[in-house]
C-alpha atoms as a PDB file:
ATOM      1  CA  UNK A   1      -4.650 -24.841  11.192  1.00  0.00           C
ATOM      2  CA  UNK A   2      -4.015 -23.421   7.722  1.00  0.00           C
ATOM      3  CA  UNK A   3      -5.966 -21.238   5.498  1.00  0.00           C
ATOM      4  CA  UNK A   4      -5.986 -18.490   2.903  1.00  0.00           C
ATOM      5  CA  UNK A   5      -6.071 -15.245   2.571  1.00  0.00           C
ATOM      6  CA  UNK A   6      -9.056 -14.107   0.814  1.00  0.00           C
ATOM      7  CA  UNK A   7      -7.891 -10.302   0.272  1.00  0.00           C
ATOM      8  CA  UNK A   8      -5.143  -8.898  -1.391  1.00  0.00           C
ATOM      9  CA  UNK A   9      -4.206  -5.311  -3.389  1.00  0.00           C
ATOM     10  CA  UNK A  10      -1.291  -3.327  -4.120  1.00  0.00           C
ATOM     11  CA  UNK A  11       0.238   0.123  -4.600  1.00  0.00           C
ATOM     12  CA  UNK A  12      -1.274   1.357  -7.976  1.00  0.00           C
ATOM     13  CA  UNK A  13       0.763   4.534  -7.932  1.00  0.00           C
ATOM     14  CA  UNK A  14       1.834   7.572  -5.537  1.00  0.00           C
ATOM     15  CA  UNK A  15       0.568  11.054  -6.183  1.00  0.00           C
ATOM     16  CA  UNK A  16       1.798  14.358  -5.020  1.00  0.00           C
ATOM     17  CA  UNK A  17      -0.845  16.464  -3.478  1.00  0.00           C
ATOM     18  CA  UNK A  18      -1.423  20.149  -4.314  1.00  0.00           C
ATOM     19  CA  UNK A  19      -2.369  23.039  -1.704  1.00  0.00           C
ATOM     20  CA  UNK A  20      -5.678  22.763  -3.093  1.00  0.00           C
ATOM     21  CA  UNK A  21      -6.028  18.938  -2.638  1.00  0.00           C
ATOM     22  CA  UNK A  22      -6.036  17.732  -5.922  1.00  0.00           C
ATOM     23  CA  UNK A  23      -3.162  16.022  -7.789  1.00  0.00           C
ATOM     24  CA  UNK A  24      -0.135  17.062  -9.580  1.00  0.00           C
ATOM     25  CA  UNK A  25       3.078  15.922 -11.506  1.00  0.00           C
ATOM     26  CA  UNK A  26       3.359  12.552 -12.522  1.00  0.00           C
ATOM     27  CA  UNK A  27       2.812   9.655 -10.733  1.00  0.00           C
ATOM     28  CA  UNK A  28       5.566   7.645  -9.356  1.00  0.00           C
ATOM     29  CA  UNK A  29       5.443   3.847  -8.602  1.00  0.00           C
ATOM     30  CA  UNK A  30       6.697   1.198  -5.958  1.00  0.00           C
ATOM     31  CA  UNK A  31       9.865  -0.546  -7.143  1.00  0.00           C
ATOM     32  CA  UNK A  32       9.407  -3.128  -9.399  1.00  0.00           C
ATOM     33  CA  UNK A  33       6.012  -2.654 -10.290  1.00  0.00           C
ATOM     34  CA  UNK A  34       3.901  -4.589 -12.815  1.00  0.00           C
ATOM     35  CA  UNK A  35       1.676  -2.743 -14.862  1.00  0.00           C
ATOM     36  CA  UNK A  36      -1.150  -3.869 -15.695  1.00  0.00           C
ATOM     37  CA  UNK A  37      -1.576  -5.050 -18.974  1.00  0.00           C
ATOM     38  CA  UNK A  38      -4.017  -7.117 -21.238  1.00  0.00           C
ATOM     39  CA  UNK A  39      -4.007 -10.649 -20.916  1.00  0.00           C
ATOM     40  CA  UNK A  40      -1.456 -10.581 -18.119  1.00  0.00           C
ATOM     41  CA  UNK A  41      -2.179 -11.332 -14.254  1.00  0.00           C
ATOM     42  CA  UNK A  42      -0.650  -8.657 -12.487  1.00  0.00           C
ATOM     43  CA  UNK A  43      -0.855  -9.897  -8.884  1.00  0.00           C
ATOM     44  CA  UNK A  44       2.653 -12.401  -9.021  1.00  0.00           C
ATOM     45  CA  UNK A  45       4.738  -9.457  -9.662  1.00  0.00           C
ATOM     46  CA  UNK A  46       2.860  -6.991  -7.590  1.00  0.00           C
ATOM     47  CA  UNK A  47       2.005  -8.737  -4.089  1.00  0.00           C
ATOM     48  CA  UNK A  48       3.266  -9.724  -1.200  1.00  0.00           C
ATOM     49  CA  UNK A  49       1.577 -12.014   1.092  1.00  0.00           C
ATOM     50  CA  UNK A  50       2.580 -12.198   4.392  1.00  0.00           C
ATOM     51  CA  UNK A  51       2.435 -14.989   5.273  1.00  0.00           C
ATOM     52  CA  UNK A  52       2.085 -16.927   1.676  1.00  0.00           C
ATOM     53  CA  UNK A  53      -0.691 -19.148   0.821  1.00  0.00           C
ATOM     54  CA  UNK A  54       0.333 -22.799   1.286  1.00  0.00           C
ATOM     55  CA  UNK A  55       2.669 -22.364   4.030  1.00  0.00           C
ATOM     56  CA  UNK A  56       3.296 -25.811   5.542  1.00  0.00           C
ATOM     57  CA  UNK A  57       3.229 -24.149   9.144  1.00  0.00           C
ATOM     58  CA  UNK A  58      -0.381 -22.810   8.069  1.00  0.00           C
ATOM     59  CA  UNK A  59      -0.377 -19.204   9.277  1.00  0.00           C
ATOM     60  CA  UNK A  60       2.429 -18.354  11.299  1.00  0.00           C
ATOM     61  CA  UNK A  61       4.990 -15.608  10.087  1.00  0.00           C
ATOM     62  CA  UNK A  62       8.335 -16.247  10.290  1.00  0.00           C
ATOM     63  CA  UNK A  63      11.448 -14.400  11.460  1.00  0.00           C
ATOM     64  CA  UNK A  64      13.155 -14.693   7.942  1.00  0.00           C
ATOM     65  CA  UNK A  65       9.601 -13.039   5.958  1.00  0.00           C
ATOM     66  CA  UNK A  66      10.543 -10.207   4.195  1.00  0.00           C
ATOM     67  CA  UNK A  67       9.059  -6.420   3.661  1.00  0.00           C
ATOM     68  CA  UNK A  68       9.397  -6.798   0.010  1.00  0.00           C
ATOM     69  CA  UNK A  69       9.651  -9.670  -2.538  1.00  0.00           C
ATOM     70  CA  UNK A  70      12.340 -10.343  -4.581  1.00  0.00           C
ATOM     71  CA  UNK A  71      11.355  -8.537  -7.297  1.00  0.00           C
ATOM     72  CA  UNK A  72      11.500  -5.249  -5.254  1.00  0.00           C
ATOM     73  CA  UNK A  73      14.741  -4.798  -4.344  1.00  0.00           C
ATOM     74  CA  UNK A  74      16.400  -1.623  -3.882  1.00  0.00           C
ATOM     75  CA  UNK A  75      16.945   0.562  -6.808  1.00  0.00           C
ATOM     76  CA  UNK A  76      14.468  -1.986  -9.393  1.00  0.00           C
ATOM     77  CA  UNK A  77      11.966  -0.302 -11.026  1.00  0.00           C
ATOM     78  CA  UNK A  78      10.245  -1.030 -14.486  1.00  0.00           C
ATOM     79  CA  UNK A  79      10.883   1.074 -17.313  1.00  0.00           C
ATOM     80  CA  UNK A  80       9.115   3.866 -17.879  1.00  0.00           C
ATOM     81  CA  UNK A  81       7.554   3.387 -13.908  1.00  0.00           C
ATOM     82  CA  UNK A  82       9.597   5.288 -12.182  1.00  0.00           C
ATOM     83  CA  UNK A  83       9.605   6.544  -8.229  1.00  0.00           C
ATOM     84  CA  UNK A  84       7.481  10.060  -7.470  1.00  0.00           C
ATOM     85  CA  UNK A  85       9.459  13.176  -6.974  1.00  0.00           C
ATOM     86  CA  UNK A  86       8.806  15.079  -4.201  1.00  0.00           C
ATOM     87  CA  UNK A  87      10.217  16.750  -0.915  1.00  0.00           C
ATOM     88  CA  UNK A  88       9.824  16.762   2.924  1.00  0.00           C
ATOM     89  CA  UNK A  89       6.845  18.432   3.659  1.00  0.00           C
ATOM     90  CA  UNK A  90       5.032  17.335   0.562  1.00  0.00           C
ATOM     91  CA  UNK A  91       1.631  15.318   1.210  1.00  0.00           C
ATOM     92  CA  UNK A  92       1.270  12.667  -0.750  1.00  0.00           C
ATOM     93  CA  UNK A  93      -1.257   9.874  -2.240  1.00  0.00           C
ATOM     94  CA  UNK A  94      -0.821   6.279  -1.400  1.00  0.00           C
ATOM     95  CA  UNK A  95      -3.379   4.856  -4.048  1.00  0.00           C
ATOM     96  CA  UNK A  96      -4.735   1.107  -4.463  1.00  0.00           C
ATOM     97  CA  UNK A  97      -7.407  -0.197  -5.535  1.00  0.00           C
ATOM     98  CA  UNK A  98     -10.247  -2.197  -2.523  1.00  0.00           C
ATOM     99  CA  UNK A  99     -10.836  -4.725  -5.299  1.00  0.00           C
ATOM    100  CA  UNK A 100     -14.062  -5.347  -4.039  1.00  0.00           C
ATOM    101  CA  UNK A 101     -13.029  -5.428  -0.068  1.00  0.00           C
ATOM    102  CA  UNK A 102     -15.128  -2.791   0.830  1.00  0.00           C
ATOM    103  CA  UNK A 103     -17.993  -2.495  -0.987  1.00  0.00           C
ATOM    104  CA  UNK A 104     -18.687  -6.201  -1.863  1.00  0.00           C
ATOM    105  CA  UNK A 105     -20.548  -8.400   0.454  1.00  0.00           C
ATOM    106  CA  UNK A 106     -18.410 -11.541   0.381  1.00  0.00           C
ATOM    107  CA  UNK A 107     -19.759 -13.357   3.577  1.00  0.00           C
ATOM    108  CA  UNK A 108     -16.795 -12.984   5.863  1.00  0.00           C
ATOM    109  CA  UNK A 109     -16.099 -11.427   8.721  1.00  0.00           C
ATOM    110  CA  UNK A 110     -14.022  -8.233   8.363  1.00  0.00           C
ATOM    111  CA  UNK A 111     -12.202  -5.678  10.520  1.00  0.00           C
ATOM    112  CA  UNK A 112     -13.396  -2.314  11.138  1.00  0.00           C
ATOM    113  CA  UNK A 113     -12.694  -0.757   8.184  1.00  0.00           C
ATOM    114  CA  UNK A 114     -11.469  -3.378   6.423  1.00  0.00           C
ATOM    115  CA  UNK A 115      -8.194  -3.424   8.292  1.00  0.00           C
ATOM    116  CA  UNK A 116      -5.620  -1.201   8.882  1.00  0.00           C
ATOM    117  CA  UNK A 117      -2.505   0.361   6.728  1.00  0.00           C
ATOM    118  CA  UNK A 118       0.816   1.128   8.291  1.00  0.00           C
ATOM    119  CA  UNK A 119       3.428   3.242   6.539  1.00  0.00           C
ATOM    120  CA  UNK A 120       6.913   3.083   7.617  1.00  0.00           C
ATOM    121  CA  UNK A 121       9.732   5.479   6.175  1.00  0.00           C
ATOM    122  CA  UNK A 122      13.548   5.071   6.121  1.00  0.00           C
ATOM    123  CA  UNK A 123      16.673   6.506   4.475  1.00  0.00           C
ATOM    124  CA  UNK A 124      18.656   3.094   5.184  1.00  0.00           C
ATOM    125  CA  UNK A 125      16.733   0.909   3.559  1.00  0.00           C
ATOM    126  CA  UNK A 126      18.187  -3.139   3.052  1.00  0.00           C
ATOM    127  CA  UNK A 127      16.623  -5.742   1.107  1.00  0.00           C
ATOM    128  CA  UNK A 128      17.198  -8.103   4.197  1.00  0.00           C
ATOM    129  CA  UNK A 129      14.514  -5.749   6.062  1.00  0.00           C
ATOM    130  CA  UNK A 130      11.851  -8.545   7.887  1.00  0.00           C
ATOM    131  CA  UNK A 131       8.274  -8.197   8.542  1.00  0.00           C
ATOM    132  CA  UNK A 132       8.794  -8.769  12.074  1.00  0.00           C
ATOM    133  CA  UNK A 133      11.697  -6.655  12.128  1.00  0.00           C
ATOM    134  CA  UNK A 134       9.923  -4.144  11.372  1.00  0.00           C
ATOM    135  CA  UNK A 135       5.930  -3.971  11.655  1.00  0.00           C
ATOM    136  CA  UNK A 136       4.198  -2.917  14.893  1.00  0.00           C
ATOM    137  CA  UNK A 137       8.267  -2.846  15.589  1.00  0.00           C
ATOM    138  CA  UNK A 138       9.674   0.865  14.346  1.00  0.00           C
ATOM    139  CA  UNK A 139       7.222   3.617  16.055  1.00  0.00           C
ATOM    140  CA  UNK A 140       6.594   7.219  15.361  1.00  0.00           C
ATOM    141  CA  UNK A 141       9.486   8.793  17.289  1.00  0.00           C
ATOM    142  CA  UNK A 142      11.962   6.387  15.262  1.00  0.00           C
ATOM    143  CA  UNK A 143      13.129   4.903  18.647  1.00  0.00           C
ATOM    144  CA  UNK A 144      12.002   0.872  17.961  1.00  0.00           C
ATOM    145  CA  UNK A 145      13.373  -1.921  16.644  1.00  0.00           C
ATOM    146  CA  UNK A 146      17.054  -0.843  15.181  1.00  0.00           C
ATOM    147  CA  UNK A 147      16.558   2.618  14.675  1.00  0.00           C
ATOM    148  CA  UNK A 148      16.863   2.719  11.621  1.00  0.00           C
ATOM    149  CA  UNK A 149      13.273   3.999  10.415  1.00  0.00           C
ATOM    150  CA  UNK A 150       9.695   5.282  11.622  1.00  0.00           C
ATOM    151  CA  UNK A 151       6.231   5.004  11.535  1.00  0.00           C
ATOM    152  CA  UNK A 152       4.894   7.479   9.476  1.00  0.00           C
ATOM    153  CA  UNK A 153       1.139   6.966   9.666  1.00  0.00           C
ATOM    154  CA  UNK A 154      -1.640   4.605  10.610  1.00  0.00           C
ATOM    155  CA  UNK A 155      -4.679   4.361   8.472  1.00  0.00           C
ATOM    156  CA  UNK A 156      -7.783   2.741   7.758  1.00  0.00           C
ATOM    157  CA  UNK A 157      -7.823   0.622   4.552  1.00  0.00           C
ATOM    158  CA  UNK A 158     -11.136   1.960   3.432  1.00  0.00           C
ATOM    159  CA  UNK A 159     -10.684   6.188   2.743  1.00  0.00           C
ATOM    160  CA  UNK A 160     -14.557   6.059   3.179  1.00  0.00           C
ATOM    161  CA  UNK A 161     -14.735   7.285  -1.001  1.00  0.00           C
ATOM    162  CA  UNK A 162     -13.494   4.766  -2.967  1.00  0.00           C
ATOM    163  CA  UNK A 163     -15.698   2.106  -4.705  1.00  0.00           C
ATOM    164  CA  UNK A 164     -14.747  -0.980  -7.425  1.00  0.00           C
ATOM    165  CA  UNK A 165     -17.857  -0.183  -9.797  1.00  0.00           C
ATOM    166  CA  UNK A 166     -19.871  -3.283  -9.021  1.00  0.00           C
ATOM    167  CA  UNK A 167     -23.604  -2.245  -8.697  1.00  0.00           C
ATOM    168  CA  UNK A 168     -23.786  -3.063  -4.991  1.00  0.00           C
ATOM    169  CA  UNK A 169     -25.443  -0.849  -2.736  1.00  0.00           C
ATOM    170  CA  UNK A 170     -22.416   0.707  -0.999  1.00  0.00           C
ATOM    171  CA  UNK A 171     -20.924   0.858  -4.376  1.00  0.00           C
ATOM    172  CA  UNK A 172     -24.106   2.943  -5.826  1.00  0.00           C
ATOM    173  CA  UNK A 173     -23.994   5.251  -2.868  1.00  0.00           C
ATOM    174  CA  UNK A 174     -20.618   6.167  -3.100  1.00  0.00           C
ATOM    175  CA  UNK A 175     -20.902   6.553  -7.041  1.00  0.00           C
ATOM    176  CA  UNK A 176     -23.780   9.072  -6.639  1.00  0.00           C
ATOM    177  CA  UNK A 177     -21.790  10.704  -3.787  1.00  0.00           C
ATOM    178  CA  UNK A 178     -19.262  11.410  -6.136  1.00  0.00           C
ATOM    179  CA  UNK A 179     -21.322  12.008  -9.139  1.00  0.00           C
ATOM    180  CA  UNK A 180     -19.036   9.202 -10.895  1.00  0.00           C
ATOM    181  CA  UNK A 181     -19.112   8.471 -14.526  1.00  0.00           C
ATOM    182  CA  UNK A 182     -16.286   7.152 -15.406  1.00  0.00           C
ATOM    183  CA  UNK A 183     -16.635   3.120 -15.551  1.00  0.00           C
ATOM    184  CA  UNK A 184     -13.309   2.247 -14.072  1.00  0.00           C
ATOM    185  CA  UNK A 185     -12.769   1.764 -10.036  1.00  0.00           C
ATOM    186  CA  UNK A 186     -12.302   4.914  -7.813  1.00  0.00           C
ATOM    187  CA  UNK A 187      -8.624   4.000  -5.920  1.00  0.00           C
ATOM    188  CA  UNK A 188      -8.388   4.028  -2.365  1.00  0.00           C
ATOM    189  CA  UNK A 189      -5.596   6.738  -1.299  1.00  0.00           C
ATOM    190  CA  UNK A 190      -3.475   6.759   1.971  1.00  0.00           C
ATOM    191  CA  UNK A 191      -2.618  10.441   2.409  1.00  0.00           C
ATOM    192  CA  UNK A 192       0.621  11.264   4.378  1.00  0.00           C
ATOM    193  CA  UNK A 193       3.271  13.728   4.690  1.00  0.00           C
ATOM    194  CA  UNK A 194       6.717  13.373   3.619  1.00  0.00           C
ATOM    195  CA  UNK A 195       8.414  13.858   6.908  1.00  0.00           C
ATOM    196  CA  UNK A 196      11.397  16.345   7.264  1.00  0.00           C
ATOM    197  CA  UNK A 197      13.956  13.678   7.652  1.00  0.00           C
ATOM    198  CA  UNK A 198      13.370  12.200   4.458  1.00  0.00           C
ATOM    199  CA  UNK A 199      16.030  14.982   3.290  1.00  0.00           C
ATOM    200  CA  UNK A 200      16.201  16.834  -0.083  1.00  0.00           C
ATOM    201  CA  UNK A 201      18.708  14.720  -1.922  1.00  0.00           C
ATOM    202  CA  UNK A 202      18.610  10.706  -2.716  1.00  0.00           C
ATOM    203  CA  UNK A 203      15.693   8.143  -2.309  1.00  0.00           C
ATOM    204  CA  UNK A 204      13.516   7.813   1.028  1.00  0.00           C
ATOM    205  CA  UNK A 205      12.092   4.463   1.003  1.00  0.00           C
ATOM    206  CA  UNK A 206       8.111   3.751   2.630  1.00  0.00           C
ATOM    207  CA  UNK A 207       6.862   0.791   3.348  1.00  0.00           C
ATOM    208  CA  UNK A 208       2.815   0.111   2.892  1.00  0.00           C
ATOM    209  CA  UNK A 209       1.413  -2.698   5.127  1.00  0.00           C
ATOM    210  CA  UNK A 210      -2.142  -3.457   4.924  1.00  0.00           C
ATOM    211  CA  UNK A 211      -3.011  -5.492   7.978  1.00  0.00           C
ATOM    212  CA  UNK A 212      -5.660  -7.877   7.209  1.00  0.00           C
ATOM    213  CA  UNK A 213      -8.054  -9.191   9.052  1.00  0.00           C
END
Protein backbone atom coordinates (compact mmCIF):
# COMPACT_ATOMS: atom_id res chain seq x y z
CA UNK A 1 0.00 0.00 0.00
CA UNK A 2 1.22 3.55 -0.58
CA UNK A 3 0.37 6.79 0.94
CA UNK A 4 1.51 10.21 2.07
CA UNK A 5 2.76 11.81 4.62
CA UNK A 6 0.53 14.41 5.86
CA UNK A 7 3.15 16.18 8.33
CA UNK A 8 6.26 17.69 7.77
CA UNK A 9 8.62 20.72 9.51
CA UNK A 10 12.10 21.60 9.78
CA UNK A 11 14.91 23.10 11.86
CA UNK A 12 14.09 26.91 11.94
CA UNK A 13 17.24 27.73 13.84
CA UNK A 14 19.42 26.57 17.01
CA UNK A 15 19.69 28.77 20.05
CA UNK A 16 22.14 28.80 22.84
CA UNK A 17 20.55 28.76 26.20
CA UNK A 18 21.54 31.08 29.07
CA UNK A 19 21.81 30.06 32.94
CA UNK A 20 18.70 31.83 33.29
CA UNK A 21 16.81 29.98 30.46
CA UNK A 22 16.37 32.46 28.03
CA UNK A 23 18.33 32.90 24.77
CA UNK A 24 21.55 34.34 23.75
CA UNK A 25 24.06 34.99 20.82
CA UNK A 26 22.96 34.52 17.49
CA UNK A 27 21.25 31.87 16.09
CA UNK A 28 22.92 29.31 14.05
CA UNK A 29 21.25 27.16 11.30
CA UNK A 30 21.27 23.49 9.83
CA UNK A 31 23.47 23.26 6.74
CA UNK A 32 22.04 24.35 3.78
CA UNK A 33 19.15 25.99 5.00
CA UNK A 34 16.48 27.91 3.06
CA UNK A 35 15.24 30.90 4.47
CA UNK A 36 12.21 31.75 4.19
CA UNK A 37 11.40 34.31 1.93
CA UNK A 38 8.37 36.00 0.11
CA UNK A 39 6.93 34.32 -2.66
CA UNK A 40 9.24 31.34 -2.29
CA UNK A 41 8.21 27.71 -0.95
CA UNK A 42 10.66 26.88 1.48
CA UNK A 43 9.91 23.20 2.12
CA UNK A 44 12.09 21.65 -1.26
CA UNK A 45 15.20 22.99 0.13
CA UNK A 46 14.46 22.47 3.75
CA UNK A 47 12.90 18.80 4.16
CA UNK A 48 13.60 15.57 4.16
CA UNK A 49 11.09 12.93 3.89
CA UNK A 50 11.87 9.70 4.83
CA UNK A 51 10.59 7.84 2.97
CA UNK A 52 9.54 10.37 -0.08
CA UNK A 53 6.12 10.80 -1.29
CA UNK A 54 5.56 8.74 -4.46
CA UNK A 55 7.82 5.99 -3.74
CA UNK A 56 6.96 3.15 -6.13
CA UNK A 57 7.51 0.59 -3.16
CA UNK A 58 4.78 2.78 -1.23
CA UNK A 59 6.23 3.12 2.27
CA UNK A 60 9.10 1.10 2.85
CA UNK A 61 12.58 2.78 3.66
CA UNK A 62 15.37 1.69 2.02
CA UNK A 63 18.95 0.77 2.94
CA UNK A 64 20.45 3.48 0.54
CA UNK A 65 17.91 6.61 2.30
CA UNK A 66 19.96 9.13 3.52
CA UNK A 67 20.15 11.39 6.94
CA UNK A 68 20.37 14.45 4.90
CA UNK A 69 19.48 15.56 1.33
CA UNK A 70 21.70 16.61 -1.09
CA UNK A 71 21.58 19.95 -0.44
CA UNK A 72 23.02 19.38 3.11
CA UNK A 73 26.14 18.12 2.72
CA UNK A 74 28.94 18.64 4.94
CA UNK A 75 30.38 22.02 5.26
CA UNK A 76 27.13 23.82 2.91
CA UNK A 77 25.56 26.43 4.48
CA UNK A 78 23.75 29.58 2.98
CA UNK A 79 25.24 32.83 3.24
CA UNK A 80 24.77 34.78 5.92
CA UNK A 81 23.08 31.33 7.83
CA UNK A 82 25.69 30.14 9.42
CA UNK A 83 26.14 27.08 12.19
CA UNK A 84 25.62 28.20 16.18
CA UNK A 85 28.69 28.60 18.26
CA UNK A 86 28.82 26.99 21.28
CA UNK A 87 30.73 24.43 23.59
CA UNK A 88 30.30 21.06 25.43
CA UNK A 89 28.25 21.64 28.20
CA UNK A 90 26.20 24.34 26.58
CA UNK A 91 22.27 23.61 26.43
CA UNK A 92 20.89 24.40 23.51
CA UNK A 93 17.47 25.12 21.46
CA UNK A 94 16.39 22.86 18.72
CA UNK A 95 13.52 25.17 17.30
CA UNK A 96 10.77 24.33 14.51
CA UNK A 97 7.81 25.29 13.93
CA UNK A 98 4.35 22.35 14.62
CA UNK A 99 2.83 23.95 11.53
CA UNK A 100 -0.39 23.20 12.73
CA UNK A 101 0.45 19.40 14.04
CA UNK A 102 -0.41 20.05 17.36
CA UNK A 103 -2.87 22.35 17.83
CA UNK A 104 -5.00 21.80 14.65
CA UNK A 105 -7.63 19.21 14.52
CA UNK A 106 -6.96 17.63 11.14
CA UNK A 107 -8.99 14.30 11.53
CA UNK A 108 -6.17 11.82 11.78
CA UNK A 109 -4.95 9.73 14.07
CA UNK A 110 -1.74 10.92 15.79
CA UNK A 111 0.92 9.64 18.19
CA UNK A 112 1.19 10.64 21.66
CA UNK A 113 2.52 13.77 21.40
CA UNK A 114 2.60 14.08 18.02
CA UNK A 115 5.54 11.75 17.63
CA UNK A 116 8.78 11.60 18.80
CA UNK A 117 12.30 13.55 18.02
CA UNK A 118 15.62 11.81 18.15
CA UNK A 119 18.90 13.71 18.18
CA UNK A 120 21.99 12.01 17.27
CA UNK A 121 25.57 13.70 17.60
CA UNK A 122 28.89 12.85 15.87
CA UNK A 123 32.36 14.29 15.21
CA UNK A 124 32.76 11.92 12.00
CA UNK A 125 30.15 12.89 10.18
CA UNK A 126 29.83 11.46 6.10
CA UNK A 127 27.38 12.49 3.66
CA UNK A 128 26.89 8.67 2.87
CA UNK A 129 25.36 8.44 6.59
CA UNK A 130 21.76 6.21 6.05
CA UNK A 131 18.63 6.45 7.90
CA UNK A 132 18.81 2.96 8.80
CA UNK A 133 22.32 3.18 9.52
CA UNK A 134 21.73 5.20 11.89
CA UNK A 135 18.15 5.78 13.59
CA UNK A 136 16.94 3.63 16.51
CA UNK A 137 20.68 2.24 15.41
CA UNK A 138 23.49 4.55 17.42
CA UNK A 139 22.34 4.58 21.31
CA UNK A 140 23.25 6.75 24.20
CA UNK A 141 26.50 5.08 25.30
CA UNK A 142 27.81 5.47 21.54
CA UNK A 143 28.22 1.62 21.39
CA UNK A 144 25.56 0.86 18.17
CA UNK A 145 25.70 0.67 14.80
CA UNK A 146 29.52 1.70 13.73
CA UNK A 147 30.49 3.62 16.53
CA UNK A 148 30.86 6.34 15.16
CA UNK A 149 28.12 8.62 16.98
CA UNK A 150 25.36 8.74 19.85
CA UNK A 151 22.08 9.38 20.82
CA UNK A 152 21.91 12.46 22.44
CA UNK A 153 18.27 12.82 23.44
CA UNK A 154 14.75 11.57 22.91
CA UNK A 155 11.91 13.99 22.86
CA UNK A 156 8.43 14.59 22.33
CA UNK A 157 7.59 16.64 19.19
CA UNK A 158 5.13 18.81 20.98
CA UNK A 159 7.28 21.01 24.00
CA UNK A 160 3.68 21.32 25.48
CA UNK A 161 4.09 25.59 24.71
CA UNK A 162 4.23 26.12 21.33
CA UNK A 163 1.17 27.06 19.16
CA UNK A 164 0.83 28.10 15.09
CA UNK A 165 -1.65 31.15 15.82
CA UNK A 166 -4.76 29.61 14.33
CA UNK A 167 -7.76 30.46 16.66
CA UNK A 168 -8.32 26.84 17.68
CA UNK A 169 -8.97 26.01 21.09
CA UNK A 170 -5.60 24.48 22.05
CA UNK A 171 -4.12 27.28 20.16
CA UNK A 172 -6.15 30.03 22.38
CA UNK A 173 -5.16 28.26 25.54
CA UNK A 174 -1.70 28.18 24.98
CA UNK A 175 -1.73 31.92 23.67
CA UNK A 176 -3.34 33.11 26.95
CA UNK A 177 -0.91 30.81 28.83
CA UNK A 178 1.73 32.71 27.48
CA UNK A 179 0.14 36.04 27.39
CA UNK A 180 1.12 36.07 23.48
CA UNK A 181 0.81 39.06 21.31
CA UNK A 182 2.87 38.78 18.83
CA UNK A 183 0.91 37.38 15.57
CA UNK A 184 3.57 35.07 14.31
CA UNK A 185 3.80 31.15 15.49
CA UNK A 186 5.47 30.30 18.89
CA UNK A 187 8.42 27.53 17.65
CA UNK A 188 8.58 24.30 19.15
CA UNK A 189 12.22 23.88 20.85
CA UNK A 190 14.10 20.54 21.55
CA UNK A 191 16.38 21.43 24.46
CA UNK A 192 19.64 19.36 24.84
CA UNK A 193 23.05 19.54 26.06
CA UNK A 194 26.08 19.70 24.06
CA UNK A 195 27.76 16.61 25.30
CA UNK A 196 31.50 16.69 26.43
CA UNK A 197 32.74 14.80 23.49
CA UNK A 198 31.66 17.19 21.08
CA UNK A 199 35.24 18.83 21.90
CA UNK A 200 36.21 22.56 21.88
CA UNK A 201 37.67 22.89 18.43
CA UNK A 202 35.96 22.03 14.81
CA UNK A 203 32.25 21.22 13.93
CA UNK A 204 30.07 18.51 15.90
CA UNK A 205 27.40 17.49 13.64
CA UNK A 206 23.45 16.52 15.20
CA UNK A 207 21.09 14.94 13.53
CA UNK A 208 17.12 15.87 14.22
CA UNK A 209 14.66 13.02 13.39
CA UNK A 210 11.11 13.59 13.95
CA UNK A 211 9.43 10.21 13.93
CA UNK A 212 6.06 10.48 12.58
CA UNK A 213 3.30 8.76 13.17
Amino acid sequence: LSSTVDAHTWLENIMLIGSNGSFVGNPGYPRGYGPRTANVDPDPQNVNLIPPNGRPSGNAILATDLMCKATQTIGTYTPGYGPLTAAPGDQIALRYLENGHVTKDVGQTRPAHNGTVFVYGTNSPANTDTYLGIHRVWNTEGTGGDKRGKLIATRTFDDGRCFQVNGQPLSLARVAATQWTSQSDLECQTDIQIPTEAGTSGNYTMYWVWEWP
